[in-house]
C-alpha atoms as a PDB file:
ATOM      1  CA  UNK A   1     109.845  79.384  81.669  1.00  0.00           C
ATOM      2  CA  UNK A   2     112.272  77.398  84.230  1.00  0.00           C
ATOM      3  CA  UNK A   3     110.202  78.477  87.428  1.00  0.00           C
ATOM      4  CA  UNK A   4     107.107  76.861  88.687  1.00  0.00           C
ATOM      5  CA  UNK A   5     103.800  78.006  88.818  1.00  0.00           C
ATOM      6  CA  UNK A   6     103.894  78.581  92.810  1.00  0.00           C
ATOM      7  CA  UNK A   7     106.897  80.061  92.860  1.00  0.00           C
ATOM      8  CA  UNK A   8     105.655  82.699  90.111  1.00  0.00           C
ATOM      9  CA  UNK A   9     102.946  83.817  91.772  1.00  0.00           C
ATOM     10  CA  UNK A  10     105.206  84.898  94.796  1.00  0.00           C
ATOM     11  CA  UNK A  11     107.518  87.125  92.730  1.00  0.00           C
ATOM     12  CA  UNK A  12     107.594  90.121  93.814  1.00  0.00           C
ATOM     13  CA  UNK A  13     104.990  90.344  96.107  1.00  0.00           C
ATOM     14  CA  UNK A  14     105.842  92.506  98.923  1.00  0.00           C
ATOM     15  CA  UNK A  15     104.205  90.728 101.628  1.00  0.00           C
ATOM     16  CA  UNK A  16     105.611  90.514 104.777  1.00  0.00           C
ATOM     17  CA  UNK A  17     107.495  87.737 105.816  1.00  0.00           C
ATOM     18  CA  UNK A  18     107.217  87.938 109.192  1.00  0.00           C
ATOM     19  CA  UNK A  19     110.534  88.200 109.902  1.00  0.00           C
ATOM     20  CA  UNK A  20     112.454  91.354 111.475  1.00  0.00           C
ATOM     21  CA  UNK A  21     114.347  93.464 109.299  1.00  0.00           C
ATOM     22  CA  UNK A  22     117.890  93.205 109.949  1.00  0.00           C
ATOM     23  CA  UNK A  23     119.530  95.962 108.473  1.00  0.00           C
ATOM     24  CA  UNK A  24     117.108  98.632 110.229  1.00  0.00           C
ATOM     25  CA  UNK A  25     117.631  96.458 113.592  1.00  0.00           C
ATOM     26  CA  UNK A  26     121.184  96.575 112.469  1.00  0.00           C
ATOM     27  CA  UNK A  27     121.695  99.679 111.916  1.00  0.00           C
ATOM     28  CA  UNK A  28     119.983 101.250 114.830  1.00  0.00           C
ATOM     29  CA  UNK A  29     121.750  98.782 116.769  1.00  0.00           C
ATOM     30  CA  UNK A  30     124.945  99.935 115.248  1.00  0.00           C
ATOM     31  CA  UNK A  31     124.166 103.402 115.561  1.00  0.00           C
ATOM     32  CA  UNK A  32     123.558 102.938 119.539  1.00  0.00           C
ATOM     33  CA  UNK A  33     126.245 101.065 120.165  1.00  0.00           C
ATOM     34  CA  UNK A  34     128.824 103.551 119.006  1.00  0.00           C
ATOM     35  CA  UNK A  35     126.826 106.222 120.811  1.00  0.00           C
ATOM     36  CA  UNK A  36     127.096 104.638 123.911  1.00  0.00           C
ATOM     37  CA  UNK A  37     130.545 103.421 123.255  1.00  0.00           C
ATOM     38  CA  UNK A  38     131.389 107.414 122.907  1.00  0.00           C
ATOM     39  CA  UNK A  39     129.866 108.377 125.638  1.00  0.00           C
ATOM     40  CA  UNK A  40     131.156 105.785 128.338  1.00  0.00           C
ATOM     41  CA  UNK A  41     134.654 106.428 126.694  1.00  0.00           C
ATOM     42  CA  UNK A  42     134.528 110.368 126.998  1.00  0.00           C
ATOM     43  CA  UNK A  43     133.410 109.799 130.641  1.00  0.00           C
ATOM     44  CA  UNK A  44     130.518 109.510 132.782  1.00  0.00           C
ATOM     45  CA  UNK A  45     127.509 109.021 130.798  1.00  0.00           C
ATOM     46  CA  UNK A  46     125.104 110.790 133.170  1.00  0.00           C
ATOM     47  CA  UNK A  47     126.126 113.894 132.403  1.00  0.00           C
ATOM     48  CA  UNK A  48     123.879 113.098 129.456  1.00  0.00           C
ATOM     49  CA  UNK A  49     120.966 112.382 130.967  1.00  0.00           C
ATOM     50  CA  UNK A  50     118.154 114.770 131.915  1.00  0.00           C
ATOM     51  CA  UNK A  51     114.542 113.609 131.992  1.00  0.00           C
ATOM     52  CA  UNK A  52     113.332 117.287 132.207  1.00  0.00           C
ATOM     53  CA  UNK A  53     115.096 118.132 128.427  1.00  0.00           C
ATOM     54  CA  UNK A  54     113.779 114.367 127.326  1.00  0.00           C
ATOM     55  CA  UNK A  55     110.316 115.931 128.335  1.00  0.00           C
ATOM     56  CA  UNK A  56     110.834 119.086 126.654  1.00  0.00           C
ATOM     57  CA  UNK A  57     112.271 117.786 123.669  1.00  0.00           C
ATOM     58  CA  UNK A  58     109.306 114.914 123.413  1.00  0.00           C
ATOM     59  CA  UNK A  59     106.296 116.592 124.166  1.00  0.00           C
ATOM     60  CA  UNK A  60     107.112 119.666 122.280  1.00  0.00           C
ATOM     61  CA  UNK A  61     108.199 117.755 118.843  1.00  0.00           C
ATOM     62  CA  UNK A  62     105.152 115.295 118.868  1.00  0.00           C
ATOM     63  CA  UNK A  63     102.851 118.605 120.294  1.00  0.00           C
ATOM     64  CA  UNK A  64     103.847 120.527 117.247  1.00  0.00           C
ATOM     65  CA  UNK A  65     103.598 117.101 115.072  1.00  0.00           C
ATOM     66  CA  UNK A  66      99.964 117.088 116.247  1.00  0.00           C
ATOM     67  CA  UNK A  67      99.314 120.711 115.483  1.00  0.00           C
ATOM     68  CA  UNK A  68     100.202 119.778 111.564  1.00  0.00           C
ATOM     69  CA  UNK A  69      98.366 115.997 111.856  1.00  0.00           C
ATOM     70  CA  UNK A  70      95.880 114.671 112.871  1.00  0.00           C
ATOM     71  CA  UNK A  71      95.500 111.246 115.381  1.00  0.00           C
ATOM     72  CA  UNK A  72      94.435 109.159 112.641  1.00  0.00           C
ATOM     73  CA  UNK A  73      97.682 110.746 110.428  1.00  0.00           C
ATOM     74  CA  UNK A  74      99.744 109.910 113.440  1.00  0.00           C
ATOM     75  CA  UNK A  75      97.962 106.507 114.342  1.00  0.00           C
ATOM     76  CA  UNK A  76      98.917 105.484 110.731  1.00  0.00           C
ATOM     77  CA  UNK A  77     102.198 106.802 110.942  1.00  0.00           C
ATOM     78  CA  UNK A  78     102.854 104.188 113.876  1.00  0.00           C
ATOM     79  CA  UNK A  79     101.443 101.721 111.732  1.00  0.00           C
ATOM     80  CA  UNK A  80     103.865 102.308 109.177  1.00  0.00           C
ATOM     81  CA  UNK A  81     106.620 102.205 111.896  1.00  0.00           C
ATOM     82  CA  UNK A  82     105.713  98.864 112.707  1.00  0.00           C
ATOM     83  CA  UNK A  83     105.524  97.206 109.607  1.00  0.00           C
ATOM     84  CA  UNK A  84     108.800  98.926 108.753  1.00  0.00           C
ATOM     85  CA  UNK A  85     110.215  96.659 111.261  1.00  0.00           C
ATOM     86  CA  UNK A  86     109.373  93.706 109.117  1.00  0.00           C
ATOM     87  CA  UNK A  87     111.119  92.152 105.872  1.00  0.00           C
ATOM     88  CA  UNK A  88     109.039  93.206 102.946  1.00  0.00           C
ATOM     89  CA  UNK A  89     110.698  93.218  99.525  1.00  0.00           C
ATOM     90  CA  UNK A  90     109.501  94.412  96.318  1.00  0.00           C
ATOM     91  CA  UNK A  91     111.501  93.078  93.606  1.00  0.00           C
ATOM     92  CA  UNK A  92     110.620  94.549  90.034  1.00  0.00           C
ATOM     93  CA  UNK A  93     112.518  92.335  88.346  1.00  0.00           C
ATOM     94  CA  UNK A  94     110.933  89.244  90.066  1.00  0.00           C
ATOM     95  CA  UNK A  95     107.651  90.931  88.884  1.00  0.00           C
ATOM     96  CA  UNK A  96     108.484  91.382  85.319  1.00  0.00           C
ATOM     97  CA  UNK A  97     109.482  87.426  85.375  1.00  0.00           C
ATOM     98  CA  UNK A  98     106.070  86.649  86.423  1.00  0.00           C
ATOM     99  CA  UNK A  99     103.999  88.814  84.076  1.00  0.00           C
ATOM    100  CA  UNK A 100     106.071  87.201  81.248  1.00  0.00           C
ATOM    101  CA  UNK A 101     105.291  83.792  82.111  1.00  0.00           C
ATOM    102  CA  UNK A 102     101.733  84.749  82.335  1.00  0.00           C
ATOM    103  CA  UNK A 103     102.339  86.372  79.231  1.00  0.00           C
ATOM    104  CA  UNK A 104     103.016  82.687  78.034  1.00  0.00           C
ATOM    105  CA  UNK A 105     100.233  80.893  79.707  1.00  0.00           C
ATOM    106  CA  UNK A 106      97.605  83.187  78.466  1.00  0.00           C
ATOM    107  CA  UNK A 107      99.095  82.887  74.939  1.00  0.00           C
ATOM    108  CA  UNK A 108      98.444  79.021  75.455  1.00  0.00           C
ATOM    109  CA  UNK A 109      95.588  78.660  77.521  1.00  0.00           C
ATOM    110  CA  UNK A 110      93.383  82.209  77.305  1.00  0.00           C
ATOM    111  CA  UNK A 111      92.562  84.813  79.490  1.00  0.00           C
ATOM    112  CA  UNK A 112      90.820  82.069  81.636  1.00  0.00           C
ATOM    113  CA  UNK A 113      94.515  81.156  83.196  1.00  0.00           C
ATOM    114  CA  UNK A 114      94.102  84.062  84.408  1.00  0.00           C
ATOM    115  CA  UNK A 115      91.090  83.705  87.158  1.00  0.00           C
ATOM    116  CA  UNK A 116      92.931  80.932  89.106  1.00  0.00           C
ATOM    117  CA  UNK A 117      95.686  83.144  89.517  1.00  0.00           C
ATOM    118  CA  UNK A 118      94.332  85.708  90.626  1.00  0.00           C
ATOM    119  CA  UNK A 119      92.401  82.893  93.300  1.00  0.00           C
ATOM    120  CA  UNK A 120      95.875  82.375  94.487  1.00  0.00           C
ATOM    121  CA  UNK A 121      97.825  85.456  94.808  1.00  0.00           C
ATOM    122  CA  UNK A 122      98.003  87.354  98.094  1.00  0.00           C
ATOM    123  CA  UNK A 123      98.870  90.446  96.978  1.00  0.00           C
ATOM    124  CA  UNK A 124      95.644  91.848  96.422  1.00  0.00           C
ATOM    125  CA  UNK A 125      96.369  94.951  93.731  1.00  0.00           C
ATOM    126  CA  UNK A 126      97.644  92.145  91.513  1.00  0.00           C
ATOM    127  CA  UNK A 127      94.345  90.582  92.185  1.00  0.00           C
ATOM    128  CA  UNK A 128      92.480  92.885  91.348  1.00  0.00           C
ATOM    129  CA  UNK A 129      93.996  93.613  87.815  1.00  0.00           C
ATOM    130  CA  UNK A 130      93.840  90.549  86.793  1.00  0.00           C
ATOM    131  CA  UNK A 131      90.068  89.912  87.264  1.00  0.00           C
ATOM    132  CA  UNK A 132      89.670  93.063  85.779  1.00  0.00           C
ATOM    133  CA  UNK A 133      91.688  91.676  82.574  1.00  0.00           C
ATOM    134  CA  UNK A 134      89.139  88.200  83.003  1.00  0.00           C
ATOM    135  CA  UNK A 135      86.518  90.286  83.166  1.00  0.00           C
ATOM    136  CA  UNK A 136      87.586  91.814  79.494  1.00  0.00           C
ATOM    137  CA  UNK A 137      87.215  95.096  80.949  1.00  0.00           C
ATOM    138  CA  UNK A 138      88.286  98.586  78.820  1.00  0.00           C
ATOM    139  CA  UNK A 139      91.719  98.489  79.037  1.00  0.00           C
ATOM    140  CA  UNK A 140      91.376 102.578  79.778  1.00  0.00           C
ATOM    141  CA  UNK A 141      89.392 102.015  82.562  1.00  0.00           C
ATOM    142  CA  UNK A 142      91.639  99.327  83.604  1.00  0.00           C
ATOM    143  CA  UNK A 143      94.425 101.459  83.650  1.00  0.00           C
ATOM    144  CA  UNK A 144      92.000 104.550  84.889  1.00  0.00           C
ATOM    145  CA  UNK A 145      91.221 102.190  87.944  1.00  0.00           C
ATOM    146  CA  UNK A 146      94.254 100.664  88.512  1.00  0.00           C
ATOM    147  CA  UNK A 147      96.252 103.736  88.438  1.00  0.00           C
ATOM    148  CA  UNK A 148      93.615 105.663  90.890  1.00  0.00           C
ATOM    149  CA  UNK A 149      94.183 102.687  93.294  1.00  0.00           C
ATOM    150  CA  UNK A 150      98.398 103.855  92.975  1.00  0.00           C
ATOM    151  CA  UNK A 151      97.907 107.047  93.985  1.00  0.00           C
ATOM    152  CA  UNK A 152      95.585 106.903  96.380  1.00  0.00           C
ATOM    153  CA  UNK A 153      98.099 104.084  98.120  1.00  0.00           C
ATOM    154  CA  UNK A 154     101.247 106.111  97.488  1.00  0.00           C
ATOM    155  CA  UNK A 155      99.610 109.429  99.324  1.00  0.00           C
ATOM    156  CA  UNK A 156      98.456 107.081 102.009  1.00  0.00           C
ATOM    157  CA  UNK A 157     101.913 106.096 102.118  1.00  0.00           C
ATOM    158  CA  UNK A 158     103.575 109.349 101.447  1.00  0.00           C
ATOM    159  CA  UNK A 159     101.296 110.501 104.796  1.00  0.00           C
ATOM    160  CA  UNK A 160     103.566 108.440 106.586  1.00  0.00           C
ATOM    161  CA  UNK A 161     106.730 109.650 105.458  1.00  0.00           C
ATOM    162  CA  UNK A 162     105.848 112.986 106.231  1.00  0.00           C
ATOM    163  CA  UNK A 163     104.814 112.926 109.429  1.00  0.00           C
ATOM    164  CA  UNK A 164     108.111 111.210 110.740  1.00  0.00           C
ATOM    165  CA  UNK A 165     110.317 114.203 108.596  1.00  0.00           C
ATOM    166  CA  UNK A 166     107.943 116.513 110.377  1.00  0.00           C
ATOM    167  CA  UNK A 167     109.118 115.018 113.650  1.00  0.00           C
ATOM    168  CA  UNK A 168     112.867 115.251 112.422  1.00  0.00           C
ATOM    169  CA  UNK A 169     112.523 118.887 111.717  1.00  0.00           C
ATOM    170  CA  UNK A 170     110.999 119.822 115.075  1.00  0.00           C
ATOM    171  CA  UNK A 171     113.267 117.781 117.471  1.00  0.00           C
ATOM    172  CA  UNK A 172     116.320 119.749 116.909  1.00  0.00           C
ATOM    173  CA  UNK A 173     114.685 123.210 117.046  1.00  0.00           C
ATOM    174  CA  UNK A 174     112.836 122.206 120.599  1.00  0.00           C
ATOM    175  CA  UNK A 175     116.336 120.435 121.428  1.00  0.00           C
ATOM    176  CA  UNK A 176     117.983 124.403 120.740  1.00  0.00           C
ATOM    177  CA  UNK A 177     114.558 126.250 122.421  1.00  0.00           C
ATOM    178  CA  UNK A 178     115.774 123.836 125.565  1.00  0.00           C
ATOM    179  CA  UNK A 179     119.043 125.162 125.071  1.00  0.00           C
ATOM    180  CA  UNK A 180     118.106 128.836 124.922  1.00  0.00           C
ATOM    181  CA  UNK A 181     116.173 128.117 128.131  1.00  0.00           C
ATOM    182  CA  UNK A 182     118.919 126.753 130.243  1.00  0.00           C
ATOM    183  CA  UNK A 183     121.347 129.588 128.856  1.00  0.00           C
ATOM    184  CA  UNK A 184     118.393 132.009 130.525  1.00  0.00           C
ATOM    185  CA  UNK A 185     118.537 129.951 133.485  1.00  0.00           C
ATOM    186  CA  UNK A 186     122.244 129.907 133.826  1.00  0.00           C
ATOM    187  CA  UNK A 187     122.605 133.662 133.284  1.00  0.00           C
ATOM    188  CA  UNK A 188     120.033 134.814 135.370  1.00  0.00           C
ATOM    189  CA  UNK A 189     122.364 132.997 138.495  1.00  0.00           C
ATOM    190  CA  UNK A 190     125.714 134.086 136.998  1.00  0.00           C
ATOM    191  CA  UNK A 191     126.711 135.695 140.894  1.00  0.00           C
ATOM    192  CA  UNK A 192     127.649 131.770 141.541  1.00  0.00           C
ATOM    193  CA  UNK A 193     130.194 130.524 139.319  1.00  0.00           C
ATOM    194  CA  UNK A 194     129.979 127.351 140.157  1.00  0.00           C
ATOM    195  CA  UNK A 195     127.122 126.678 138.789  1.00  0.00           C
ATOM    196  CA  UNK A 196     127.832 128.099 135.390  1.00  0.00           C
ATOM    197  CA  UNK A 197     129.402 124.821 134.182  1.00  0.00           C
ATOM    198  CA  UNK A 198     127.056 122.367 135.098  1.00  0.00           C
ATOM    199  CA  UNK A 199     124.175 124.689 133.729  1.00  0.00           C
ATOM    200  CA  UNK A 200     125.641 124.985 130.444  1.00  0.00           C
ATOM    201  CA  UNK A 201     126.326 121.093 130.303  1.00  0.00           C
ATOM    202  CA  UNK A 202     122.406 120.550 131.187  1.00  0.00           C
ATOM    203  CA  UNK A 203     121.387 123.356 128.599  1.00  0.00           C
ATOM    204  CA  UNK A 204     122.845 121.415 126.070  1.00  0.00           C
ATOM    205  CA  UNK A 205     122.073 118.478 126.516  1.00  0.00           C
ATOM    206  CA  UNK A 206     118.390 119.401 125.207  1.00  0.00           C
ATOM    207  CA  UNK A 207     120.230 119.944 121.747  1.00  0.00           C
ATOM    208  CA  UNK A 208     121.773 116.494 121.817  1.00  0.00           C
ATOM    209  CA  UNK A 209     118.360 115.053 122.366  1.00  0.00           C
ATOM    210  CA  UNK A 210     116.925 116.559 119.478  1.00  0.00           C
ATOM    211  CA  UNK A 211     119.359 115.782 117.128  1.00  0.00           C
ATOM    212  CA  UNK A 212     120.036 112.463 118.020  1.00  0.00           C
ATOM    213  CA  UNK A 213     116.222 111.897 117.759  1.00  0.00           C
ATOM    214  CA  UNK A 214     116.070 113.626 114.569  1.00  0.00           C
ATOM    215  CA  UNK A 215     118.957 111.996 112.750  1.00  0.00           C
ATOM    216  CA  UNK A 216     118.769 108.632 114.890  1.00  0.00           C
ATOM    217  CA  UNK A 217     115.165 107.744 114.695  1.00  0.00           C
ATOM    218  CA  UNK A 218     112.584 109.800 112.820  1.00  0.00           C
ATOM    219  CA  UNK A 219     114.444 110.630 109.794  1.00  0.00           C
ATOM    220  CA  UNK A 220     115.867 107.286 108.924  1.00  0.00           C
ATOM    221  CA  UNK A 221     112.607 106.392 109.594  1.00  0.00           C
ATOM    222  CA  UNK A 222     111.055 108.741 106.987  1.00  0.00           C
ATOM    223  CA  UNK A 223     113.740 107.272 104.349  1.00  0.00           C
ATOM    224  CA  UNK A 224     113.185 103.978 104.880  1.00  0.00           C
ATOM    225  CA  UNK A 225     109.140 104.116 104.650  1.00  0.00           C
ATOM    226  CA  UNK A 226     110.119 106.341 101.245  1.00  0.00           C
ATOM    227  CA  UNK A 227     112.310 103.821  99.773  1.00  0.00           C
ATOM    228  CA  UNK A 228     109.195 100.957 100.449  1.00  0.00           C
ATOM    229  CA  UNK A 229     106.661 103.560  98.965  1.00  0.00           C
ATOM    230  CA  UNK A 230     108.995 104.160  96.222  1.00  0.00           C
ATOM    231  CA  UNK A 231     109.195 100.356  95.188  1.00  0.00           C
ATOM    232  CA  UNK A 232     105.929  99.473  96.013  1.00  0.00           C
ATOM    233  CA  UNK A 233     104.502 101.772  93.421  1.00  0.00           C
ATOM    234  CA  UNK A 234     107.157 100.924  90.904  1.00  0.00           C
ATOM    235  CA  UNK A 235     106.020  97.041  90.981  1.00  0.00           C
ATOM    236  CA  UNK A 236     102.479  98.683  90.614  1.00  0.00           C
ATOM    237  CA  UNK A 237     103.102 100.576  87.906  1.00  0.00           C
ATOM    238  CA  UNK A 238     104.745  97.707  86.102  1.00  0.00           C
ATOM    239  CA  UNK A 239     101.735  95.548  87.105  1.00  0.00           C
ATOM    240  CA  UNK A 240      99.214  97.670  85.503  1.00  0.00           C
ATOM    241  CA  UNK A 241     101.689  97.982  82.341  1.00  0.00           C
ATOM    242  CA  UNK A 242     101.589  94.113  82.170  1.00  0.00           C
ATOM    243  CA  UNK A 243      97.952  93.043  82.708  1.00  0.00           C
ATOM    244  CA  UNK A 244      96.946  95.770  79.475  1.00  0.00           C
ATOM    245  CA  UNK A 245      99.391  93.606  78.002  1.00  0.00           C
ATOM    246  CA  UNK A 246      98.272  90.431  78.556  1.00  0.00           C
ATOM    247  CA  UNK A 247      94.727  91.950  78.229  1.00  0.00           C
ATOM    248  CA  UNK A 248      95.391  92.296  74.310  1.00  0.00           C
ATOM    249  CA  UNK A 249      96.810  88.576  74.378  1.00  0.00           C
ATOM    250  CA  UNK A 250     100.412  90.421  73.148  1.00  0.00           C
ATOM    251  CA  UNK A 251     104.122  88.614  72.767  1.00  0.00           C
ATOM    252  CA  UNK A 252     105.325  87.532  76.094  1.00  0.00           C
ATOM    253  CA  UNK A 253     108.899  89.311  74.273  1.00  0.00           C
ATOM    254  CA  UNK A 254     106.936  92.430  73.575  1.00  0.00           C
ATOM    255  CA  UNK A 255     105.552  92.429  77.397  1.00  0.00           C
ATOM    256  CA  UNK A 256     109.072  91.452  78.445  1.00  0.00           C
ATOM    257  CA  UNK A 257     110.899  94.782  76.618  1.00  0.00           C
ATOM    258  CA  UNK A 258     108.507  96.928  77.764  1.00  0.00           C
ATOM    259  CA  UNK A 259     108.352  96.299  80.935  1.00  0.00           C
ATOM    260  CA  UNK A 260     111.938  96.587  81.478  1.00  0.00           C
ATOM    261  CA  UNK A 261     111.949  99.778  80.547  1.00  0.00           C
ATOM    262  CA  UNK A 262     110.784 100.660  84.242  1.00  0.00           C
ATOM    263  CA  UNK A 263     113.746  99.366  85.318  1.00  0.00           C
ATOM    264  CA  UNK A 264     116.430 101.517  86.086  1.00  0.00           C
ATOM    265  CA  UNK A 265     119.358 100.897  83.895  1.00  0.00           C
ATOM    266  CA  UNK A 266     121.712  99.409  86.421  1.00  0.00           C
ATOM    267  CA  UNK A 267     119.369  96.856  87.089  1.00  0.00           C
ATOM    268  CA  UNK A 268     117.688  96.207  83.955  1.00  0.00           C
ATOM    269  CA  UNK A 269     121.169  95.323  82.451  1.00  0.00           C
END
């Protein structure tokens, strides 16, 4: 193989690197920048501002959010918010590279390679299956185990994910209950005219809260912490497929096809 052995045993990983993740700091940048941009050139941006309708619009989405969760749901759902902020990449293909090489090694050396690999990993699922492939475990409870330890990640994950598209499907429904509140407001005081305008601007400005929260924040949100879940099992999945191979001491060529049939087509080509 023409990588070396430390750079193998970072493929595909998905540890953090620390560093912030530009395109979601992009593209919330981005995002705000035109928003303010329209706003300052359609005129005076107070009009859009209304602490009462932020409060309404807030309290009422994450109120309802807690009705559904609870605070450890929510707790872990900032969690997940923060590491979001962070590069973490899961690269499948990077993954299948590796397993092939160890494919090779263990072909050369034994299962024994194995051990000091999984010493020096950090990514502690791939740990695990491989001292469970030292260990000469049943490669049905391997998988059994291994594939337990998957789900039980991806619903902690999928938790997430669902309690920020809970948030996005609130926030415009309090934003419009703000609105229908105002409209009360405004008609109830319809013997001064004057007012009417300025009313109706404030009453719906509660709708522009909660869908610019909604389609700004928490659902993007809820995408992006799919997208990770989504590719974290998928390196998973190809993990567990690779260890029962190298379990049974198999081709690194035979590993290699069959693992790349995980791949989606575009990028297994």
């Amino acid at each position: 193989m023409g990588f070396s052995t430390r750079r193998a045993r970072t493929m595909g990983l998905g540890i953090s690197s620390g560093e912030l993740d530009r395109g979601v700091i992009s593209g919330l940048g981005l995002a705000l920048g035109f928003l303010v941009l329209t706003l300052v050139a359609g005129g005076s941006g107070m009009n859009f501002v209304s602490p009462i309708s932020a409060l309404l619009v807030l309290g009422g989405t994450f109120g309802a959010t807690l009705v559904n969760y609870s605070f450890r749901d929510l707790s872990h759902a900032w969690s997940a918010f923060k590491e979001m902020l962070f590069v973490r990449t899961y690269n499948p293909m990077e993954r299948i590279d590796y397993l092939v090489w160890l494919a090779h090694a263990v072909r050369r050396e034994g299962l024994l390679v194995l051990e000091g690999e999984a010493n020096s990993t950090q990514d502690g699922f791939l740990r695990n299956a491989l001292n469970l492939t030292v260990d000469a475990q049943d490669p049905l409870e391997i998988k059994r185990l291994l594939e337990t330890e998957i789900h039980a990640s991806y619903d902690r994950s999928s938790r997430a994910v669902q309690v920020f598209e809970t948030l996005g499907t609130y926030a415009p429904a309090f934003g419009l209950i703000g609105t229908l509140i105002g409209l009360i407001q405004m008609l109830s005081a319809l013997e001064d005219p004057a007012t009417v305008g300025p009313a109706m601007g404030l009453a719906l400005v509660t709708t522009f809260y909660g869908a610019l929260l909604a389609n700004l924040l928490f659902l993007p949100i809820a995408g992006k912490l799919r997208n990770r879940c989504e590719a974290e099992a998928l390196v998973r999945a190809i993990t567990v497929e690779g260890v029962l191979g190298l379990g049974k001491q198999e081709n690194p060529i035979v590993v290699e096809q069959r693992l790349q049939s995980f791949l989606p087509i575009a990028a297994a080509a």
